[in-house]
C-alpha atoms as a PDB file:
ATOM      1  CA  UNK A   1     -26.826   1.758 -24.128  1.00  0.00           C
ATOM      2  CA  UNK A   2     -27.040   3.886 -20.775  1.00  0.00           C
ATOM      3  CA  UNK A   3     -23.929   4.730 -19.907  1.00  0.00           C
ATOM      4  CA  UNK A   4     -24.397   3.647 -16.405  1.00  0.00           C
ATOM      5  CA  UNK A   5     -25.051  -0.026 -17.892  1.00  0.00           C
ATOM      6  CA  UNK A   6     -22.604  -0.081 -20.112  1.00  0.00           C
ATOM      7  CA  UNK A   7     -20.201   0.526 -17.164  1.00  0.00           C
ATOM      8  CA  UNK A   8     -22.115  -2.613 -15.074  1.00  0.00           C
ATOM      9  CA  UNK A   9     -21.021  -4.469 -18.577  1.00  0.00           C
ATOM     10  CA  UNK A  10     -17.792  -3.395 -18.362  1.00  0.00           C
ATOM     11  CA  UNK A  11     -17.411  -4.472 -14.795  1.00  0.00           C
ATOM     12  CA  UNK A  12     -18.551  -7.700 -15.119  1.00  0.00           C
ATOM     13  CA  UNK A  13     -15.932  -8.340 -18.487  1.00  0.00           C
ATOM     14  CA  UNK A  14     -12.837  -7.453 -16.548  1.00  0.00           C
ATOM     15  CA  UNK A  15     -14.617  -9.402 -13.776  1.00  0.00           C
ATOM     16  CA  UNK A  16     -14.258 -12.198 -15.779  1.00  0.00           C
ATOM     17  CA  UNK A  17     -11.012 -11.507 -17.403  1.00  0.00           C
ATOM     18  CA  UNK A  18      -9.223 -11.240 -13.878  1.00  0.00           C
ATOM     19  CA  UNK A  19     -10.743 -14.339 -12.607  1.00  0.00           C
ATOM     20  CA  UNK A  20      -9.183 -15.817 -15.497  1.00  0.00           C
ATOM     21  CA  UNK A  21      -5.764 -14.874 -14.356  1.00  0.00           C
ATOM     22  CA  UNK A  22      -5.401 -12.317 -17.787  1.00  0.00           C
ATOM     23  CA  UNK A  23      -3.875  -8.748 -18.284  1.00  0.00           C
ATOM     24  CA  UNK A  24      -5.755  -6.667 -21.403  1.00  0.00           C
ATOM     25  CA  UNK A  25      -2.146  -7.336 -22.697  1.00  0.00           C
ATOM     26  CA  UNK A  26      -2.645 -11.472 -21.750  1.00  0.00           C
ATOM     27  CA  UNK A  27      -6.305 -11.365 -23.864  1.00  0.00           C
ATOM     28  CA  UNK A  28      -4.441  -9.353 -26.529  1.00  0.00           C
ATOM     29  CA  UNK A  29      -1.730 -12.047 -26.822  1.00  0.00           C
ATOM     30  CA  UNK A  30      -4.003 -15.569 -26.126  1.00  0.00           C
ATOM     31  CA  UNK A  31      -6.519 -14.332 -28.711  1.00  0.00           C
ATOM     32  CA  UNK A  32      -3.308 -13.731 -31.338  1.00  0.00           C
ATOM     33  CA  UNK A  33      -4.504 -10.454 -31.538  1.00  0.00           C
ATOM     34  CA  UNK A  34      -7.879 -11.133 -32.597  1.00  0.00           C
ATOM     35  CA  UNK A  35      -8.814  -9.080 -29.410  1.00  0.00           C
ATOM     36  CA  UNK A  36      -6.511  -5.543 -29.080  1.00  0.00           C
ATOM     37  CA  UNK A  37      -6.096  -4.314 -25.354  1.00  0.00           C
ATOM     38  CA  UNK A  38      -7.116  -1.276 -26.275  1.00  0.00           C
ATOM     39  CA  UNK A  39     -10.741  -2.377 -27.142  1.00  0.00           C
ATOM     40  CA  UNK A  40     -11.405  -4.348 -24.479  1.00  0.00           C
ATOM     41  CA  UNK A  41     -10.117  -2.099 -22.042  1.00  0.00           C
ATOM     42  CA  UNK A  42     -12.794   0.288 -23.459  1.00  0.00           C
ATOM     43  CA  UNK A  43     -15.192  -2.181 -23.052  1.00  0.00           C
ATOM     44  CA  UNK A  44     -14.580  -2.791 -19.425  1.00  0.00           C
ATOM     45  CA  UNK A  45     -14.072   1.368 -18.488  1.00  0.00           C
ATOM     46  CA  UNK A  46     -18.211   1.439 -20.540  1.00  0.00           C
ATOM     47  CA  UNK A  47     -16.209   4.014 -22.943  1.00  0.00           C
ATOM     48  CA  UNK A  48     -17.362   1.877 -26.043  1.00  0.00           C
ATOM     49  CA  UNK A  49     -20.511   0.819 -26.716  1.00  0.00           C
ATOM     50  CA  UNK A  50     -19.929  -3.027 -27.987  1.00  0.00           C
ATOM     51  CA  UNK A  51     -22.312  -4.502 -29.642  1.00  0.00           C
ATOM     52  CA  UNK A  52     -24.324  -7.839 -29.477  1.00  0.00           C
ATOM     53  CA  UNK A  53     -21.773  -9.655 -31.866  1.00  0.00           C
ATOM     54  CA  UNK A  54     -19.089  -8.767 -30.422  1.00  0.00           C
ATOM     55  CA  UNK A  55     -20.352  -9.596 -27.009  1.00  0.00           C
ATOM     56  CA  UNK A  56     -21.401 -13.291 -27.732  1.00  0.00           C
ATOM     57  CA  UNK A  57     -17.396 -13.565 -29.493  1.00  0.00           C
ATOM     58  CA  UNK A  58     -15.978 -12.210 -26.474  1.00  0.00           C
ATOM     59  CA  UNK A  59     -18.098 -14.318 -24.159  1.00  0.00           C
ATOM     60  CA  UNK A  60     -17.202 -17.807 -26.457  1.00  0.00           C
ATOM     61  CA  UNK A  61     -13.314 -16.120 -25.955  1.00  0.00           C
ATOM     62  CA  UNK A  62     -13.500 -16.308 -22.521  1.00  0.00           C
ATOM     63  CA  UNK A  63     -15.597 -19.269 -22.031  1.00  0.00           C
ATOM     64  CA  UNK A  64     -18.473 -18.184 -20.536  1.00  0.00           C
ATOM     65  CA  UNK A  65     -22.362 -17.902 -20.863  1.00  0.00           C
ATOM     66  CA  UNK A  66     -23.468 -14.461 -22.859  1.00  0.00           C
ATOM     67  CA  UNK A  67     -25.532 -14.070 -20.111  1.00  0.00           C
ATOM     68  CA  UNK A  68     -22.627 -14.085 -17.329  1.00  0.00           C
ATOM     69  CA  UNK A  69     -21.268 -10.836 -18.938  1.00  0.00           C
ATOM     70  CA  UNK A  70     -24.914  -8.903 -18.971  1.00  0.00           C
ATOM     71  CA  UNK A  71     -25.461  -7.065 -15.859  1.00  0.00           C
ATOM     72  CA  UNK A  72     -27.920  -8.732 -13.930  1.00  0.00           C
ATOM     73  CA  UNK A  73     -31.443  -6.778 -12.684  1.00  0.00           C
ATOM     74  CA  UNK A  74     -32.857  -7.146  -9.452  1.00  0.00           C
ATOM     75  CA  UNK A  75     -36.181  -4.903  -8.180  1.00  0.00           C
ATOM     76  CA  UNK A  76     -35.877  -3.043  -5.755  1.00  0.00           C
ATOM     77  CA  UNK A  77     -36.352  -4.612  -2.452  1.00  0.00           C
ATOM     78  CA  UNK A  78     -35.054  -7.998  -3.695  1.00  0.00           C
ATOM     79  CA  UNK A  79     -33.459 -10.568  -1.617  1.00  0.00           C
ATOM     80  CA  UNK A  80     -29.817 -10.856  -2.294  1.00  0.00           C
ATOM     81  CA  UNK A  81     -29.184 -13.736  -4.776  1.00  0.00           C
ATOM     82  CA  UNK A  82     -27.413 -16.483  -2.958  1.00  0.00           C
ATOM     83  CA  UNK A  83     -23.736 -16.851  -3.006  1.00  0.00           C
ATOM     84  CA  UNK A  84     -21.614 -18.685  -6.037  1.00  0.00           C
ATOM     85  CA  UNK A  85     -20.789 -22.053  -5.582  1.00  0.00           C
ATOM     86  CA  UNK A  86     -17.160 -21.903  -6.555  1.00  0.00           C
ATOM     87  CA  UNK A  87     -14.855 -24.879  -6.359  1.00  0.00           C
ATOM     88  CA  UNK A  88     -10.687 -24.290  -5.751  1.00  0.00           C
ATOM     89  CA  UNK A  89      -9.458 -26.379  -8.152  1.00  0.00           C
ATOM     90  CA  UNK A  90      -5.820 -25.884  -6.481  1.00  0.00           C
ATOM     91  CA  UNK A  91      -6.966 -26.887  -3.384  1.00  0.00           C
ATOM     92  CA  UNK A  92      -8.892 -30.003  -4.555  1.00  0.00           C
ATOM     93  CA  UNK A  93      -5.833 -31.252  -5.696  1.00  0.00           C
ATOM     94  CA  UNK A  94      -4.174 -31.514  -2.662  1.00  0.00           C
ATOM     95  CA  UNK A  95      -6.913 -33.355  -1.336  1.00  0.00           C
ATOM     96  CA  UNK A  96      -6.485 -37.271  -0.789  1.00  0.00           C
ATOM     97  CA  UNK A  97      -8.003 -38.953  -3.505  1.00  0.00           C
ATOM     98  CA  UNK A  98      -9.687 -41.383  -1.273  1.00  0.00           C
ATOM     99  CA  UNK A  99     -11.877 -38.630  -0.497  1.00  0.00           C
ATOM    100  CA  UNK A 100     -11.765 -36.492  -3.395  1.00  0.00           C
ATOM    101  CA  UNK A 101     -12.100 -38.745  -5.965  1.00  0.00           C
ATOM    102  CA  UNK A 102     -15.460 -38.169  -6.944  1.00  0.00           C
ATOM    103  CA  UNK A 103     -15.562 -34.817  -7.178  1.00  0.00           C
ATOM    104  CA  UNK A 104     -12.603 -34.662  -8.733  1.00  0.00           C
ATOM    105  CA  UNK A 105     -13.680 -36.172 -11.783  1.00  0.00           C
ATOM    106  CA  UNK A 106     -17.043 -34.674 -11.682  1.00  0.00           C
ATOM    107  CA  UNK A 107     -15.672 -31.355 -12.009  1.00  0.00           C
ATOM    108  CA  UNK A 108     -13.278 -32.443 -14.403  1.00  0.00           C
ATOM    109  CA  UNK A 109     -16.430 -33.563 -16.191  1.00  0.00           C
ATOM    110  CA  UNK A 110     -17.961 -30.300 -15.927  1.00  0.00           C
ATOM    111  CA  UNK A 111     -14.486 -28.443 -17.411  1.00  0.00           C
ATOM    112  CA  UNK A 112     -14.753 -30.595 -20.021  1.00  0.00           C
ATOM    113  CA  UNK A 113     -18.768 -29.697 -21.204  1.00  0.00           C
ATOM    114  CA  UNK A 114     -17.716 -25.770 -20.359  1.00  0.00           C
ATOM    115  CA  UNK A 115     -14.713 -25.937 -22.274  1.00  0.00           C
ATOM    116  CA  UNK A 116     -12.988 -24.331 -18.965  1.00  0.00           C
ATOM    117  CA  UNK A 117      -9.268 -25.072 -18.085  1.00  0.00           C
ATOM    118  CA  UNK A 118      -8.354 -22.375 -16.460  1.00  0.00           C
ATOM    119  CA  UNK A 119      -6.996 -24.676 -13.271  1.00  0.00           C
ATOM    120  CA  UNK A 120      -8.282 -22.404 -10.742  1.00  0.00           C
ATOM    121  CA  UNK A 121     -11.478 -21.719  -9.754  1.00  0.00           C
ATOM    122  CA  UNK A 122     -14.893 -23.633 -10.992  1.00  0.00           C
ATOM    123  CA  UNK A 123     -18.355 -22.269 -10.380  1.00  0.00           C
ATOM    124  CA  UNK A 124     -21.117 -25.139 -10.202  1.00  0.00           C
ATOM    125  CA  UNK A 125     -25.010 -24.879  -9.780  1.00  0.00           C
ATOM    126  CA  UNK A 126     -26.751 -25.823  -6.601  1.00  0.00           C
ATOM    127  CA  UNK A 127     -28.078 -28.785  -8.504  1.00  0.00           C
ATOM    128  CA  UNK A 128     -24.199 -29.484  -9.144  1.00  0.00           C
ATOM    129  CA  UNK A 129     -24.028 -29.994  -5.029  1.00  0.00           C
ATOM    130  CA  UNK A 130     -28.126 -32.258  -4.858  1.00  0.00           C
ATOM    131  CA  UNK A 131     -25.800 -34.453  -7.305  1.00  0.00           C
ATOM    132  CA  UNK A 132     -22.813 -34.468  -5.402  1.00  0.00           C
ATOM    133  CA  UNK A 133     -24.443 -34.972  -1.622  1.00  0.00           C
ATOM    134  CA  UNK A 134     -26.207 -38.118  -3.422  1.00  0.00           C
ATOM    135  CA  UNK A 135     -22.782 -39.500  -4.698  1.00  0.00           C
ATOM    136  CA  UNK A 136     -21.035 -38.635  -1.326  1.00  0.00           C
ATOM    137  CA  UNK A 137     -24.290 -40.240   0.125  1.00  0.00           C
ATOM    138  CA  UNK A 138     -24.384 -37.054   2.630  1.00  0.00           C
ATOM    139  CA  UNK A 139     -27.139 -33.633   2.646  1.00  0.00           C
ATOM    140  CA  UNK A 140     -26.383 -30.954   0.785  1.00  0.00           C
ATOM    141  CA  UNK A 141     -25.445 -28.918   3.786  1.00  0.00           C
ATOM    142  CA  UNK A 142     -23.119 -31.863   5.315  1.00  0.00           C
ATOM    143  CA  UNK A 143     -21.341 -31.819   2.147  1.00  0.00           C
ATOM    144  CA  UNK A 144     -21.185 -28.395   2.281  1.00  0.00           C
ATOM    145  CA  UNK A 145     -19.318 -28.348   5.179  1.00  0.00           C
ATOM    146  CA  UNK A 146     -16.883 -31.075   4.511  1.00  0.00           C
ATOM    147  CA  UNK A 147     -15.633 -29.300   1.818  1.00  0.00           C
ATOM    148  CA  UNK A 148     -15.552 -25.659   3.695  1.00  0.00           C
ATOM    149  CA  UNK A 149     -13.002 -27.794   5.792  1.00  0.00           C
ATOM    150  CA  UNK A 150     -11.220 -29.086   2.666  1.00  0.00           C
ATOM    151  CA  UNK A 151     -10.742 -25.564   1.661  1.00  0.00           C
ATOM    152  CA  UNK A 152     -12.221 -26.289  -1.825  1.00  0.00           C
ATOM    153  CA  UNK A 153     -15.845 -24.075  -0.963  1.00  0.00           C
ATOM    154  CA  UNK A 154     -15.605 -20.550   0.419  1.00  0.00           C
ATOM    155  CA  UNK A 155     -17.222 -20.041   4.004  1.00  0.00           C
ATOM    156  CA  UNK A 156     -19.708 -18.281   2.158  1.00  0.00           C
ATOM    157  CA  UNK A 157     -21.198 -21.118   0.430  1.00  0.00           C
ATOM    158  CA  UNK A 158     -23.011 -22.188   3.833  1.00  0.00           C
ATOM    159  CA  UNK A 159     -25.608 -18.757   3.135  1.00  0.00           C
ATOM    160  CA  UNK A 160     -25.859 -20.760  -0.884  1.00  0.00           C
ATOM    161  CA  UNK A 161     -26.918 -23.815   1.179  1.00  0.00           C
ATOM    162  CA  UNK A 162     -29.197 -22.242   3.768  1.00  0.00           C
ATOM    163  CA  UNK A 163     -30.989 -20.027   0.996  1.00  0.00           C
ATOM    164  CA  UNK A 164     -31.404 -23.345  -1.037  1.00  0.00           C
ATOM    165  CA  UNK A 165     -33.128 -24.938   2.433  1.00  0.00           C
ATOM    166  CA  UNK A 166     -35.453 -22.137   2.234  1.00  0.00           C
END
């Protein structure tokens, strides 16, 4: 493994780590010490090479795709990939549930396939917001912005939405 990937690899484990609100010390102790600090830290710094195995473990530990952790490859000259849709789970709670309702329970939904309870912060697929604009009976972009002014989507989102328009 090139050492310049292996640091990518790294990066996008403690990536994932801190958006799950963990310390090396937290993974240590929630995986009852199935996963030392001192490993994973090497992992993230790329100063341990960690093989496939391991990788796909770590990955089911934290919930995640296999393929979330590998750093991604994009030719040169590439468009940049549009931005995540993530939900704020702590904001959508505040949210009336006259409104919210539905997506309320269809991310719950979603937690429940991805095993992912971290209360936070949910990523969905565009094809996550086709579904939802059809249940809110609104476009994609409308929706977009309704929840922008919820504060459950990022500003950012609206670039998601305009690249999926393309």
């Amino acid at each position: 493994m090139s050492s310049e990937y292996a640091k990518q690899l790294g990066a996008k484990l403690r990536a994932i780590r801190t958006q799950q609100g963990l310390s090396l010390h937290g993974v240590e102790e929630k995986s009852q010490g199935r996963w030392k600090a001192v490993v994973v830290g090497s992992y993230e710094r790329g100063d341990r090479a960690v093989t496939v195995q391991r990788l796909a473990e770590l990955a089911d530990f934290y919930g995640v795709p296999v393929q979330e952790l590998l750093p991604g490859t994009t030719p040169g000259g590439a468009a940049e990939p549009p931005p995540k849709l993530v939900l704020d789970l702590e904001r959508l709670a505040h949210v009336p549930q006259e409104k919210a309702g539905p997506l309320q329970r269809y991310a719950a939904t979603i937690q429940s396939q991805r095993g992912d309870y971290n209360g936070k912060v949910l990523s969905i697929r565009q094809d996550d917001l086709r579904t939802l604009a059809v249940i809110y009976d609104q476009s994609p972009s409308v929706l977009t912005e309704q929840l922008i002014s919820w504060g459950v989507l990022d500003a950012d989102a609206r670039r998601a939405v305009q690249h999926d328009d393309l």
